[in-house]
C-alpha atoms as a PDB file:
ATOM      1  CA  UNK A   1     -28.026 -29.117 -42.510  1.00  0.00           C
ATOM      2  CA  UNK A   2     -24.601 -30.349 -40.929  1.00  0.00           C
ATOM      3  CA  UNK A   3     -22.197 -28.256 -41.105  1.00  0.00           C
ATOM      4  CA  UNK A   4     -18.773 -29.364 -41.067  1.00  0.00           C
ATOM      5  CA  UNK A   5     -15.729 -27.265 -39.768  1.00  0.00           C
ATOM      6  CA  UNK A   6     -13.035 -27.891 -43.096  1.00  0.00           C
ATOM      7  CA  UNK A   7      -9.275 -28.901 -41.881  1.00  0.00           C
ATOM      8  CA  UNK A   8      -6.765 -25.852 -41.737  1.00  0.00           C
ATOM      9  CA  UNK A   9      -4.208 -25.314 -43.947  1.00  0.00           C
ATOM     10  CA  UNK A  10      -0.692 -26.062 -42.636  1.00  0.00           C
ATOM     11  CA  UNK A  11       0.846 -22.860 -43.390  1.00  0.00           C
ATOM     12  CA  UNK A  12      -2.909 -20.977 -41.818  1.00  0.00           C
ATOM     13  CA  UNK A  13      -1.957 -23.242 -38.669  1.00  0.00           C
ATOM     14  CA  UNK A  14       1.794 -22.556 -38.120  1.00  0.00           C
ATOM     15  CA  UNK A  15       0.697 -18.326 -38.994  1.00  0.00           C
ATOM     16  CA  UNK A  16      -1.527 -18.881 -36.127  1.00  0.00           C
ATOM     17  CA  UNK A  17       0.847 -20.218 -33.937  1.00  0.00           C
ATOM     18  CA  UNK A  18       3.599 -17.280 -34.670  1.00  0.00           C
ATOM     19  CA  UNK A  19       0.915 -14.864 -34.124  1.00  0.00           C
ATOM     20  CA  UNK A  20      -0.506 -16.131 -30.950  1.00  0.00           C
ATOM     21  CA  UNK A  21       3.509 -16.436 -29.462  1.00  0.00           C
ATOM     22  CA  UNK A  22       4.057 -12.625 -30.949  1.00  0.00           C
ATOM     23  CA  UNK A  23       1.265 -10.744 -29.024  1.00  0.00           C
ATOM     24  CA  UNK A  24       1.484 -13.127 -25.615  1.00  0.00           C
ATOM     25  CA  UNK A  25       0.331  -9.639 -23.527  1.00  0.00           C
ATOM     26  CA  UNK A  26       3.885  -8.246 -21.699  1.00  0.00           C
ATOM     27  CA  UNK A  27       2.662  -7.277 -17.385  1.00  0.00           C
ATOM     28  CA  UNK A  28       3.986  -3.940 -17.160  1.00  0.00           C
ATOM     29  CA  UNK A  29       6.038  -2.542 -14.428  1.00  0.00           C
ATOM     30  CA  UNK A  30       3.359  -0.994 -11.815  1.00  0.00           C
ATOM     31  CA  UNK A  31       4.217   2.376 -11.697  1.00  0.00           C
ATOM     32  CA  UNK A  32       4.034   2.384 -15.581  1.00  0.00           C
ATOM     33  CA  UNK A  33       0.562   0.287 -14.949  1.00  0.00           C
ATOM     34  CA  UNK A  34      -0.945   3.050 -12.497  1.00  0.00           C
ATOM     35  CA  UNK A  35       0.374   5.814 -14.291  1.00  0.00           C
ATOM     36  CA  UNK A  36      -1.819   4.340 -17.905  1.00  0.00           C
ATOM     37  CA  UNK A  37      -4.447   3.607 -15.359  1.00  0.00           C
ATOM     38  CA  UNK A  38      -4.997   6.812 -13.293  1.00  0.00           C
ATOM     39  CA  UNK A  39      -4.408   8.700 -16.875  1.00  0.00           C
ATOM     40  CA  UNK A  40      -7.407   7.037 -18.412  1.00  0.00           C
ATOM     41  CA  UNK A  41      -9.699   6.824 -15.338  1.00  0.00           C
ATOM     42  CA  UNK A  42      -9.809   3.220 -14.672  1.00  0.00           C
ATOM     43  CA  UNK A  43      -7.322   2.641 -11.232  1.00  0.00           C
ATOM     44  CA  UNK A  44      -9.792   3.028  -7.902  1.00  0.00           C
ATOM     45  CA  UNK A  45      -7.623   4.688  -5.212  1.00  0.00           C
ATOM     46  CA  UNK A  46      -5.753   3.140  -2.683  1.00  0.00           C
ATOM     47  CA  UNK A  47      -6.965   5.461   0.186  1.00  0.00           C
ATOM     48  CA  UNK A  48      -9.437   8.145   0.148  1.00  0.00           C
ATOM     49  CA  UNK A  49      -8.327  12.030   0.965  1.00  0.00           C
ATOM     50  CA  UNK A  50     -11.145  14.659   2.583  1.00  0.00           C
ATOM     51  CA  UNK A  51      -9.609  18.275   1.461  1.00  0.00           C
ATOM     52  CA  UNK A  52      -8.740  20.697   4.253  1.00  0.00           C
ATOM     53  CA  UNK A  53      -9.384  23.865   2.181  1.00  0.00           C
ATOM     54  CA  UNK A  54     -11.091  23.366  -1.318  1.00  0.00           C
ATOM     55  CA  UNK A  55      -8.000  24.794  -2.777  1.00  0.00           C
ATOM     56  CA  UNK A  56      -5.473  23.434  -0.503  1.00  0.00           C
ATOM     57  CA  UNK A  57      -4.205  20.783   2.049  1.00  0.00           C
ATOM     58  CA  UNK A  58      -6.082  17.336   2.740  1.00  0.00           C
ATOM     59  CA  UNK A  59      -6.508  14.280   5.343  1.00  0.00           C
ATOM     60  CA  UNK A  60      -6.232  10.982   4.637  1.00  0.00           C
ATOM     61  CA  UNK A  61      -8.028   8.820   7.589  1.00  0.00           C
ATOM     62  CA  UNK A  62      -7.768   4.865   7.894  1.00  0.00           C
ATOM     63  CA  UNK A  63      -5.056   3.940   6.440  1.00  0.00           C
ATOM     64  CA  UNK A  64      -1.747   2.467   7.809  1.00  0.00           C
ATOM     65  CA  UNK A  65       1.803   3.587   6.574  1.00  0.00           C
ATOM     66  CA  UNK A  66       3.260   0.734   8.858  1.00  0.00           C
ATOM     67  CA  UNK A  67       4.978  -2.326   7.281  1.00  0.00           C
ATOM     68  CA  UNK A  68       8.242  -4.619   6.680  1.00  0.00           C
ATOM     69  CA  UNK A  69       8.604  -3.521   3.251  1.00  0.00           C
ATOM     70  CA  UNK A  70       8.202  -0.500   0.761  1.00  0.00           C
ATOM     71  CA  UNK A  71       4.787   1.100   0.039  1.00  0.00           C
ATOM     72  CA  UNK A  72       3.807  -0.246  -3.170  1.00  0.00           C
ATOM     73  CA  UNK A  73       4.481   1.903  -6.254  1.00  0.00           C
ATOM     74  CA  UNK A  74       0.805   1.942  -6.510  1.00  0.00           C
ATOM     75  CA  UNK A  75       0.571   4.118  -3.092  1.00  0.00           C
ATOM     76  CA  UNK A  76       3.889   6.186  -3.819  1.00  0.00           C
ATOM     77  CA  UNK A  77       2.387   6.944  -7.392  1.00  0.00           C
ATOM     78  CA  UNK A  78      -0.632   8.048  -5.503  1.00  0.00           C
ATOM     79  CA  UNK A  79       0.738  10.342  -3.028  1.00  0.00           C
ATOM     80  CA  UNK A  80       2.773  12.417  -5.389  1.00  0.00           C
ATOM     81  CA  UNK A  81      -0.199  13.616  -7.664  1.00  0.00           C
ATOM     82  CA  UNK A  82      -2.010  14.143  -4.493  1.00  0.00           C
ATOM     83  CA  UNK A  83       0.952  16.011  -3.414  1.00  0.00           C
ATOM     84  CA  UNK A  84       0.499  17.953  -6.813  1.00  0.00           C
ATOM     85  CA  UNK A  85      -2.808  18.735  -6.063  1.00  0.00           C
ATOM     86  CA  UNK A  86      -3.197  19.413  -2.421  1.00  0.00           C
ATOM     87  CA  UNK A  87       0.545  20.444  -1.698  1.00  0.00           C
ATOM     88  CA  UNK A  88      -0.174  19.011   2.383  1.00  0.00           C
ATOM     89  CA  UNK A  89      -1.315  15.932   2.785  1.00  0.00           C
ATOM     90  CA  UNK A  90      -1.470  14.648   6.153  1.00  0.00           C
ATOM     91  CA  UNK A  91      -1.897  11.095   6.962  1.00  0.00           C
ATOM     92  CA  UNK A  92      -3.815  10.615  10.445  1.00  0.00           C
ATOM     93  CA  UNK A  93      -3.379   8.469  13.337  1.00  0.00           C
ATOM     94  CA  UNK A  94      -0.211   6.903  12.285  1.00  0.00           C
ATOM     95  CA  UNK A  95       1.385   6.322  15.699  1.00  0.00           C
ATOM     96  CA  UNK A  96       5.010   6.327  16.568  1.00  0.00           C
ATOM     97  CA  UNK A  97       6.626   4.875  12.709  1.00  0.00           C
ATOM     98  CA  UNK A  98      10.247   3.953  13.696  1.00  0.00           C
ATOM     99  CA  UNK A  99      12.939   6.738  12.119  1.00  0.00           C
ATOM    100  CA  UNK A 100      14.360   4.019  10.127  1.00  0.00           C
ATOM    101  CA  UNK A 101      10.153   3.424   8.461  1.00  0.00           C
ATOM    102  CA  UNK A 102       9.962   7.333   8.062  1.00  0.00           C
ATOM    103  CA  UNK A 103      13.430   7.531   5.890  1.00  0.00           C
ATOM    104  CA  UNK A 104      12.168   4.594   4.226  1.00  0.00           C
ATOM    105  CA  UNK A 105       8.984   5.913   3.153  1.00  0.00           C
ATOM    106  CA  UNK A 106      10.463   9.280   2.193  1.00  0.00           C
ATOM    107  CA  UNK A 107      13.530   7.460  -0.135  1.00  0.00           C
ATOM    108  CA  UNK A 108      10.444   6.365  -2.113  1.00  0.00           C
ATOM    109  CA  UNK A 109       9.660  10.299  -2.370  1.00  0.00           C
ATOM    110  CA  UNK A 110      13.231  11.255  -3.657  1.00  0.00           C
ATOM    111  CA  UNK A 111      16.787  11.257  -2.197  1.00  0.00           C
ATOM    112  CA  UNK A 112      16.558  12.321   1.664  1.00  0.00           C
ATOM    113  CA  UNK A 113      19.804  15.574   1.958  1.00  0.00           C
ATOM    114  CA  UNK A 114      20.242  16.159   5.357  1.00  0.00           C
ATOM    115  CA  UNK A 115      21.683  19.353   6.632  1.00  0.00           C
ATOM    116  CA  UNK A 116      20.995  19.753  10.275  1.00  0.00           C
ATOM    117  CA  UNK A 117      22.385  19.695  13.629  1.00  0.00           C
ATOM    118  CA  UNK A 118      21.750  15.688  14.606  1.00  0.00           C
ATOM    119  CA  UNK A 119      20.245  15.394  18.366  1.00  0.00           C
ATOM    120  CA  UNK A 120      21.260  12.994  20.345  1.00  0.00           C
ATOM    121  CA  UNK A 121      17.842  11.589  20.700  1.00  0.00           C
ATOM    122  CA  UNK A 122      17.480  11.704  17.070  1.00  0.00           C
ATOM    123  CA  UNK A 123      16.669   7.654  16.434  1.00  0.00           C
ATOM    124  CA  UNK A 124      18.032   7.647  12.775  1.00  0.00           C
ATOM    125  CA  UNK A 125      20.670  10.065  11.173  1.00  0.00           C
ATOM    126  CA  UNK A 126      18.496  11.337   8.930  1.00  0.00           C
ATOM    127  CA  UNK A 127      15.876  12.048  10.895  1.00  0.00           C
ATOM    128  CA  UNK A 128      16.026  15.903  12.337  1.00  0.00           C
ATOM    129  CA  UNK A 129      14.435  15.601  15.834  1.00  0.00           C
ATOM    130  CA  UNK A 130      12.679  18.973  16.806  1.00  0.00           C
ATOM    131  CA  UNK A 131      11.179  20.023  20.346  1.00  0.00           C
ATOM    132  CA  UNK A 132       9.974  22.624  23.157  1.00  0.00           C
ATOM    133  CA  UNK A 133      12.670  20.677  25.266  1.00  0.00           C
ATOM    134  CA  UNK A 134      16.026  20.801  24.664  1.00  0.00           C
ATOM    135  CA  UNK A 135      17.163  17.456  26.115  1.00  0.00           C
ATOM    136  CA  UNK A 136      14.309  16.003  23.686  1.00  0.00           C
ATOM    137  CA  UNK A 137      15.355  17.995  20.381  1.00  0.00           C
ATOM    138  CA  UNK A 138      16.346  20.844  18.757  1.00  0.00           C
ATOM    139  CA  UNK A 139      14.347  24.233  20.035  1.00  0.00           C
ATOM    140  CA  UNK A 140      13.134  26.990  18.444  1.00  0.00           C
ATOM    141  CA  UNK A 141      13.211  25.799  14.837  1.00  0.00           C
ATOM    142  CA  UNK A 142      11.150  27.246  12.468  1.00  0.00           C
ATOM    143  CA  UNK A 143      10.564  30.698  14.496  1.00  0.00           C
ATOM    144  CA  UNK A 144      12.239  33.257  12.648  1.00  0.00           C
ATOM    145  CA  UNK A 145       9.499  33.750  10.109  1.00  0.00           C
ATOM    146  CA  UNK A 146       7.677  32.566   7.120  1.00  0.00           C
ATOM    147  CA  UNK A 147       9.920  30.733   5.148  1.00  0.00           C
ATOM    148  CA  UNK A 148      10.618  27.967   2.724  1.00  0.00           C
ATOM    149  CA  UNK A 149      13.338  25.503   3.549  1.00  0.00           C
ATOM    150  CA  UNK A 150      16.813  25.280   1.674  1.00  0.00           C
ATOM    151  CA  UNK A 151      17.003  28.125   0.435  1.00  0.00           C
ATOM    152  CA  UNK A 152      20.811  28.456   1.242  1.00  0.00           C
ATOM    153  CA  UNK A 153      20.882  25.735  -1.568  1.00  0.00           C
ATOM    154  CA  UNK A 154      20.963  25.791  -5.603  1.00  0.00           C
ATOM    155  CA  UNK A 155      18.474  23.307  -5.422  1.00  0.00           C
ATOM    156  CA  UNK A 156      15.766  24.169  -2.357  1.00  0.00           C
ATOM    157  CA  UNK A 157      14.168  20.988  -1.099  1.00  0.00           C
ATOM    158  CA  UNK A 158      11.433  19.214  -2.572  1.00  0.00           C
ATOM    159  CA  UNK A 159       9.371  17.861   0.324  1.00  0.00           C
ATOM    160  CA  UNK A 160       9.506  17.162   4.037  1.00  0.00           C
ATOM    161  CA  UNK A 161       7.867  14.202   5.996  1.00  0.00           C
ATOM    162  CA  UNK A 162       6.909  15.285   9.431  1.00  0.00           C
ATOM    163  CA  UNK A 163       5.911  13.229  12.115  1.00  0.00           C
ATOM    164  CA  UNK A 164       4.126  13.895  15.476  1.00  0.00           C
ATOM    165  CA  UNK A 165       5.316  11.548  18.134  1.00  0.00           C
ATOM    166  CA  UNK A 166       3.834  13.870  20.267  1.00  0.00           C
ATOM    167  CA  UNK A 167       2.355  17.397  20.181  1.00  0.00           C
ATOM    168  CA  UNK A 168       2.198  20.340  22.487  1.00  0.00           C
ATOM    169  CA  UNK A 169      -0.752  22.575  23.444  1.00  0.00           C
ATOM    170  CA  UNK A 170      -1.102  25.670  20.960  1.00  0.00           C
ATOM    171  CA  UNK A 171       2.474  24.236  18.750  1.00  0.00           C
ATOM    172  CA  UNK A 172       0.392  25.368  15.623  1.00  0.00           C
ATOM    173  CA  UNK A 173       2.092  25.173  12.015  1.00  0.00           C
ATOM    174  CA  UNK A 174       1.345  27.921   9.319  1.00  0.00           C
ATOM    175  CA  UNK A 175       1.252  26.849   6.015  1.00  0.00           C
ATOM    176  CA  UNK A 176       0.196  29.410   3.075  1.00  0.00           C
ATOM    177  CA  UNK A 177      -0.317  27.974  -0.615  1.00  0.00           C
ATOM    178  CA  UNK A 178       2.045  30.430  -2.699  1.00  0.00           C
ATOM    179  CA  UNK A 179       0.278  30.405  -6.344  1.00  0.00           C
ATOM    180  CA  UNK A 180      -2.761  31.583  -4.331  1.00  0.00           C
ATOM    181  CA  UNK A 181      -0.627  33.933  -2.571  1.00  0.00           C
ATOM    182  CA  UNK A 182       0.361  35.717  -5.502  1.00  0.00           C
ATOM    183  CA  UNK A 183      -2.530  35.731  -7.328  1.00  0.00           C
ATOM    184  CA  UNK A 184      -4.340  37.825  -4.487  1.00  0.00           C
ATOM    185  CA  UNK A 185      -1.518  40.756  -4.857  1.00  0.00           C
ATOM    186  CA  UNK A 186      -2.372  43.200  -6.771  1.00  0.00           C
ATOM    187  CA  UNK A 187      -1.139  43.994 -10.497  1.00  0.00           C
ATOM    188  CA  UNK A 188       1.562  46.540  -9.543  1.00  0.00           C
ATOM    189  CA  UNK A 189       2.872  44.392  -6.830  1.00  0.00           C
ATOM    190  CA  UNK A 190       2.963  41.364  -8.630  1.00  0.00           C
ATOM    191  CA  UNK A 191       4.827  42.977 -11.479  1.00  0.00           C
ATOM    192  CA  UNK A 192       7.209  44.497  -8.561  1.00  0.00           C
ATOM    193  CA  UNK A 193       7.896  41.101  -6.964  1.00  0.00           C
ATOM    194  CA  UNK A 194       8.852  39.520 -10.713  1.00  0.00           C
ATOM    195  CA  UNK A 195      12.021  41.535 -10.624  1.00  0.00           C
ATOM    196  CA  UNK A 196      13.336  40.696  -7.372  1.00  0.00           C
ATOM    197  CA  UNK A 197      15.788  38.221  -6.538  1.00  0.00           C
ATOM    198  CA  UNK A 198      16.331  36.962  -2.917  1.00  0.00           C
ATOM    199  CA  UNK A 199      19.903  37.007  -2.096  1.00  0.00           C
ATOM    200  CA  UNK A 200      20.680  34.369   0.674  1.00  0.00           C
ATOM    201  CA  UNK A 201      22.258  35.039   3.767  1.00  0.00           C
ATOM    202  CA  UNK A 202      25.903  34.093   3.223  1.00  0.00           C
ATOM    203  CA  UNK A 203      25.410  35.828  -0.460  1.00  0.00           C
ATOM    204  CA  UNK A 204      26.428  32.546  -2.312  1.00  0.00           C
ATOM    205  CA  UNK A 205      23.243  32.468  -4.426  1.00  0.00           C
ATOM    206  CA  UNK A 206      20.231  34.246  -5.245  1.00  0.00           C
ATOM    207  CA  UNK A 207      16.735  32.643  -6.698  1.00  0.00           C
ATOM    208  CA  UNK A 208      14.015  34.762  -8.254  1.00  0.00           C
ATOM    209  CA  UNK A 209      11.411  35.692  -5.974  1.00  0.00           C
ATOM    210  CA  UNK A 210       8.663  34.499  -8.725  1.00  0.00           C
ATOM    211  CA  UNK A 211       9.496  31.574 -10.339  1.00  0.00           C
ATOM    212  CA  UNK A 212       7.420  28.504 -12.119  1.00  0.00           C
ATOM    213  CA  UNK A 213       6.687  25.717  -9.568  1.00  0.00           C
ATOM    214  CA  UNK A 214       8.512  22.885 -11.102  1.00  0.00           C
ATOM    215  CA  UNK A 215       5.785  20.173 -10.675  1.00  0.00           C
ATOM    216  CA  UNK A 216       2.927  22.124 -10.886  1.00  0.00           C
ATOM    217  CA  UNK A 217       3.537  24.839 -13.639  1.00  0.00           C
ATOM    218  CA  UNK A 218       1.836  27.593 -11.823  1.00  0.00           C
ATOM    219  CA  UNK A 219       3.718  30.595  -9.946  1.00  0.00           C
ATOM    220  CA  UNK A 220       5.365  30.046  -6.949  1.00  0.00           C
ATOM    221  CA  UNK A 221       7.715  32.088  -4.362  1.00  0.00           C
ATOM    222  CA  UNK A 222      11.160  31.449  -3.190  1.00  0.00           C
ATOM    223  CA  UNK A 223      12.173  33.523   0.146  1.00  0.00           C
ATOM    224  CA  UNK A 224      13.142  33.552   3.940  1.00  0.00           C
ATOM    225  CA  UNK A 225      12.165  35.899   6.324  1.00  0.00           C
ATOM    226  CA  UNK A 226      14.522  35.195   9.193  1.00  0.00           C
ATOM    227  CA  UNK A 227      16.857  37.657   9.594  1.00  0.00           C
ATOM    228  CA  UNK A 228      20.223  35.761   9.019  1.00  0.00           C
ATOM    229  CA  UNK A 229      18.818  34.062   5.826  1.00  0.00           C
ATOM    230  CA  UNK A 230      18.694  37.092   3.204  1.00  0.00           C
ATOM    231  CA  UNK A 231      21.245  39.396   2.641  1.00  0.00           C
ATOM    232  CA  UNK A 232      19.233  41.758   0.520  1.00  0.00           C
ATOM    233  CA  UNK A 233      17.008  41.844  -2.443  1.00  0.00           C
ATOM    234  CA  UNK A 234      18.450  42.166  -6.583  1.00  0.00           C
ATOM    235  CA  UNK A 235      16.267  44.556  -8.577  1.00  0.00           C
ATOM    236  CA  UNK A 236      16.329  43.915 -12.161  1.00  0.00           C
ATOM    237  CA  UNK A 237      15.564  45.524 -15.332  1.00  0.00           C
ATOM    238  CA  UNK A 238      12.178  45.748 -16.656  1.00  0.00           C
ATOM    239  CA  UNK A 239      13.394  43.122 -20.142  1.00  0.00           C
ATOM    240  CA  UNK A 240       9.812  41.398 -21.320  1.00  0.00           C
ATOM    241  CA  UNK A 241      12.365  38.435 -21.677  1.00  0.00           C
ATOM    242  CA  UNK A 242      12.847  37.152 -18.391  1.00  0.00           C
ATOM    243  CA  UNK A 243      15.447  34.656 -19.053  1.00  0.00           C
ATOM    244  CA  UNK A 244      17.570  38.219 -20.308  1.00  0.00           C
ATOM    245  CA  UNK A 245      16.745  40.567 -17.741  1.00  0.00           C
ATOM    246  CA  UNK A 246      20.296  42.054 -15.214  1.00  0.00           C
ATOM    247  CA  UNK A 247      20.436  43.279 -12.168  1.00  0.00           C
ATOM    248  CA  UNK A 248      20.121  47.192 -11.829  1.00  0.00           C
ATOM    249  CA  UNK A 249      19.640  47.763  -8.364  1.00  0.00           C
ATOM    250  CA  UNK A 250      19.010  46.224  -4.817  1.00  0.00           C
ATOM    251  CA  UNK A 251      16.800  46.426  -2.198  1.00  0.00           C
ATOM    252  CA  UNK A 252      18.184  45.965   1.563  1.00  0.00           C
ATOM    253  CA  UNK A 253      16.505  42.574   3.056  1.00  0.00           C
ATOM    254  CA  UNK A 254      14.399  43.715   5.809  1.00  0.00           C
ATOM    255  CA  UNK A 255      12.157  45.981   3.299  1.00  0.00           C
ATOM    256  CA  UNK A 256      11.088  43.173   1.216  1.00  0.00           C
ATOM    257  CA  UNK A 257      10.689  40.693   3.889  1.00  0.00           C
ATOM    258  CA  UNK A 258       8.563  43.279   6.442  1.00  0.00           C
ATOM    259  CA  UNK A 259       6.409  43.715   2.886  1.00  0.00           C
ATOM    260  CA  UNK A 260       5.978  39.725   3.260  1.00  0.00           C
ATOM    261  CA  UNK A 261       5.265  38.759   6.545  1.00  0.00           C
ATOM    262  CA  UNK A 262       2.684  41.522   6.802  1.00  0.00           C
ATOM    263  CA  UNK A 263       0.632  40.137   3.958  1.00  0.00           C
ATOM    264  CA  UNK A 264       0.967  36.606   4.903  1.00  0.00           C
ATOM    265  CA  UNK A 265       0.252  37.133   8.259  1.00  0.00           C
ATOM    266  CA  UNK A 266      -3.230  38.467   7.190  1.00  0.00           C
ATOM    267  CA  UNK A 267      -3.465  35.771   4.238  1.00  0.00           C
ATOM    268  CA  UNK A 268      -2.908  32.897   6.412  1.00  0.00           C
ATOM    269  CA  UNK A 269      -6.925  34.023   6.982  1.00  0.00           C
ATOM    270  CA  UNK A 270      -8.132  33.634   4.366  1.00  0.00           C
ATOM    271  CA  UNK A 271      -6.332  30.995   1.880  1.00  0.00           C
ATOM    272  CA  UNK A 272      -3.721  29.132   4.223  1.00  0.00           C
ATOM    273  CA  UNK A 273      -4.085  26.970   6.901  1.00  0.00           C
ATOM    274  CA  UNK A 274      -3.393  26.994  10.712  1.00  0.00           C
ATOM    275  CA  UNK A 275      -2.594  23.576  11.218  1.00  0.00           C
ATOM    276  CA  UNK A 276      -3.547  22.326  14.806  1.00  0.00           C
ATOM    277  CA  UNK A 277      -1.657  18.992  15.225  1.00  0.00           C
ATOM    278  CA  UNK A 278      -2.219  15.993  16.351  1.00  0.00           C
ATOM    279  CA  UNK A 279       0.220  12.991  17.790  1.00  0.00           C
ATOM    280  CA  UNK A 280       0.622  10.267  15.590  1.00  0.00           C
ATOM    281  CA  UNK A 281       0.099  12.540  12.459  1.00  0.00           C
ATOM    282  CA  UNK A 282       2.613  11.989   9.433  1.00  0.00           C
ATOM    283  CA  UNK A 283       2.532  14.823   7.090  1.00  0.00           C
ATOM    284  CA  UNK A 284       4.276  15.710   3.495  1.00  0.00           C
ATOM    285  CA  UNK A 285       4.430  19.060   2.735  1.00  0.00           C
ATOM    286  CA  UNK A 286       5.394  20.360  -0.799  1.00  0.00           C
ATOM    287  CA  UNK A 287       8.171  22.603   0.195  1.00  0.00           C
ATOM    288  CA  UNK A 288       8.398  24.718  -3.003  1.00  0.00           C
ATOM    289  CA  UNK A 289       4.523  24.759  -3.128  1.00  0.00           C
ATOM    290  CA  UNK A 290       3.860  26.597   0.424  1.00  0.00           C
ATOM    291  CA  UNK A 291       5.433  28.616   2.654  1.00  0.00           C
ATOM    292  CA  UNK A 292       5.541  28.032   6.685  1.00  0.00           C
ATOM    293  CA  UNK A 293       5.380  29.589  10.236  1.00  0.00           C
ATOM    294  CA  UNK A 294       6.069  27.791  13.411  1.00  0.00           C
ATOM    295  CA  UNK A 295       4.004  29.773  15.609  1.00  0.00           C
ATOM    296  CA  UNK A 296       5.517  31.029  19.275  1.00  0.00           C
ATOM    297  CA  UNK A 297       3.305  28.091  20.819  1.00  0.00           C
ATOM    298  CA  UNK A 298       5.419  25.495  19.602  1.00  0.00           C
ATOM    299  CA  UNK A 299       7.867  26.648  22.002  1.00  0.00           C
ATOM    300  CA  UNK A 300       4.625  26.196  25.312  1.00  0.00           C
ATOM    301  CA  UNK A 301       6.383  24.856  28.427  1.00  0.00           C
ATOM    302  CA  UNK A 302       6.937  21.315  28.174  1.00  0.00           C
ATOM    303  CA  UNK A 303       5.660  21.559  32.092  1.00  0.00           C
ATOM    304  CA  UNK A 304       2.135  23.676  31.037  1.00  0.00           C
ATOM    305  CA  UNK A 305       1.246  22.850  27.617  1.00  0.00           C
ATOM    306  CA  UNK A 306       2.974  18.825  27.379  1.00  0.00           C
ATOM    307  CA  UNK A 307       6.144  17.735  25.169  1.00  0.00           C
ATOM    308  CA  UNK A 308       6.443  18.548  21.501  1.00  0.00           C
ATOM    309  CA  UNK A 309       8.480  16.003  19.518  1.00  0.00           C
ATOM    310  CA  UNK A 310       8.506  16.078  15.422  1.00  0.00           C
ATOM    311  CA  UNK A 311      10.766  13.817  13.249  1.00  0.00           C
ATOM    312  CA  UNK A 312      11.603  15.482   9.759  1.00  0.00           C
ATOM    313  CA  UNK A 313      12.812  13.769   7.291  1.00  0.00           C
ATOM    314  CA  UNK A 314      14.317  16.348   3.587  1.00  0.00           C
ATOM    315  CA  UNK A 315      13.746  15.388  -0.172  1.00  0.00           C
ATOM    316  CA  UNK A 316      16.612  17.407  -2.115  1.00  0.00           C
ATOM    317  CA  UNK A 317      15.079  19.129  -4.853  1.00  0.00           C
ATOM    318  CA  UNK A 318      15.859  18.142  -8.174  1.00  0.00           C
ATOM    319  CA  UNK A 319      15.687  21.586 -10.324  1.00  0.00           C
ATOM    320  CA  UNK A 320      16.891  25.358  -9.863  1.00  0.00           C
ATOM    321  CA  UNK A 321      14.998  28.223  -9.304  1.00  0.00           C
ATOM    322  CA  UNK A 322      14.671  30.334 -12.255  1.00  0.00           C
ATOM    323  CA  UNK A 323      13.267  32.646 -14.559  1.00  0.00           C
END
């Protein structure tokens, strides 16, 4: 039997050719590409992560964040959900990146606000330059107590980037995962802290204590415990609507901050981490995720313990605090 393949109609071939020119497939942009991919399983990673804690904090090892250009949208795309899920990620053995590489890396993280004193050995002005030696950076920063950063702001920060140039013997960072911190209080305290407001220190704001992280979607804290940073503590009514509740009382600052630092002093234990550092490492902490503690050994003698010197880089934040 020969078969024999019949000529096609004029108006079959000239469909044919509108249809193939109609659905030519369109190359999507390539954070829209990794965002379908990772979404429906199919986009490997672009470097691997080992967790710190199961619930919190992770390492990623081999993997360069040097180069002339921006990280690809494939590696930015990458680090914020991991940022989502681990809230610290911190990229090892990443030398001495330039201050103008670390504000380029975190503009792909957000807008970098800047609100600090600039060193004169800071090598970019965006780059906050912090040490145990004051002719190599600012001193002391961090020490006043657990804390988030910006909160003298409508708008705390997002992130930070820190990077170790160098590190100093026992200059130890804190760093406390707040959902987990308020999900180990108990039900009385809980329902205490969701009527508080933190009042900042110049008394130009206040944010809830207990708010909904905005990334995340799970409860999260907003505070300082330095002394200069709160001026006291809102009470409000006991409303089941949140978003109605006013103000009936206060609380004076140094009763709901002792309350804190004892509890996340012995939480640090059990669900945060003591972060031992090492030079060359390049961190990104989720600032509205965690709280902090620069422990008294980031202020060792330079002479005893060797010179400390971190460049920190701020993403403004990008929603208010509220109920």
């Amino acid at each position: 039997v020969i078969l024999v393949q019949a000529p096609m109609p004029a108006r079959w071939a000239a469909a044919a050719v509108a249809l193939s020119v109609r659905f030519v497939p369109r190359r999507l942009p390539p954070a829209v590409r990794c965002a379908a991919a990772q979404q429906h399983g199919h986009m490997p990673r672009v470097y691997d992560v080992t967790p710190i804690l199961p619930h919190f904090g992770a390492e990623v090892r081999g993997f360069s964040l040097e180069g002339d250009g921006p990280l690809s949208d494939e590696v930015v795309h990458q680090i914020k959900e991991d940022m989502r899920e681990y809230r610290v990620l911190v990229f090892k053995g990443q030398g001495q990146l330039s201050g103008k590489r670390q504000v380029e890396i975190s503009q792909q993280l957000g807008r970098i606000e800047s609100t600090f004193y600039k060193h004169p050995k800071s090598p970019h002005p965006d780059i906050f330059r912090v040490s145990n030696d004051e002719t190599q950076g600012c001193t002391n920063v961090g020490r006043t107590g657990w804390h988030i950063d910006g909160t003298f702001q409508a708008m705390p920060f997002k992130y930070q980037t820190m990077h170790f140039h160098s590190v100093c013997a026992g200059g130890e960072t804190w760093f406390i995962p707040l959902k987990e911190f308020y999900e180990m209080q108990d039900e009385e305290t809980r329902r205490r802290w969701d009527r508080l407001w933190f009042v900042t220190g110049g008394q130009e704001m206040s944010h809830p204590l207990v708010y909904q992280h905005p990334a995340r979607g799970d409860a999260t804290l907003m505070f300082h415990c330095g002394d200069s940073f709160c001026a006291g503590w809102d009470v409000d009514d006991e409303e089941a609507d949140t978003a109605k509740r006013r103000p009936v009382g206060c609380v004076r600052a140094s009763a709901v901050q002792e309350e804190l630092t004892e509890r996340l002093d012995t939480a640090v234990d059990t669900i945060g981490v003591k972060m031992q550092w090492e030079a060359g490492d390049f961190a990104i902490n989720d600032n509205l995720g965690n709280c902090h503690y620069a422990t008294p050994g980031t202020q060792n003698s330079r002479a005893t313990a060797g010179l400390r010197i971190l460049h920190r880089t701020t993403i403004a934040g990008e929603s208010v605090p509220t109920k």
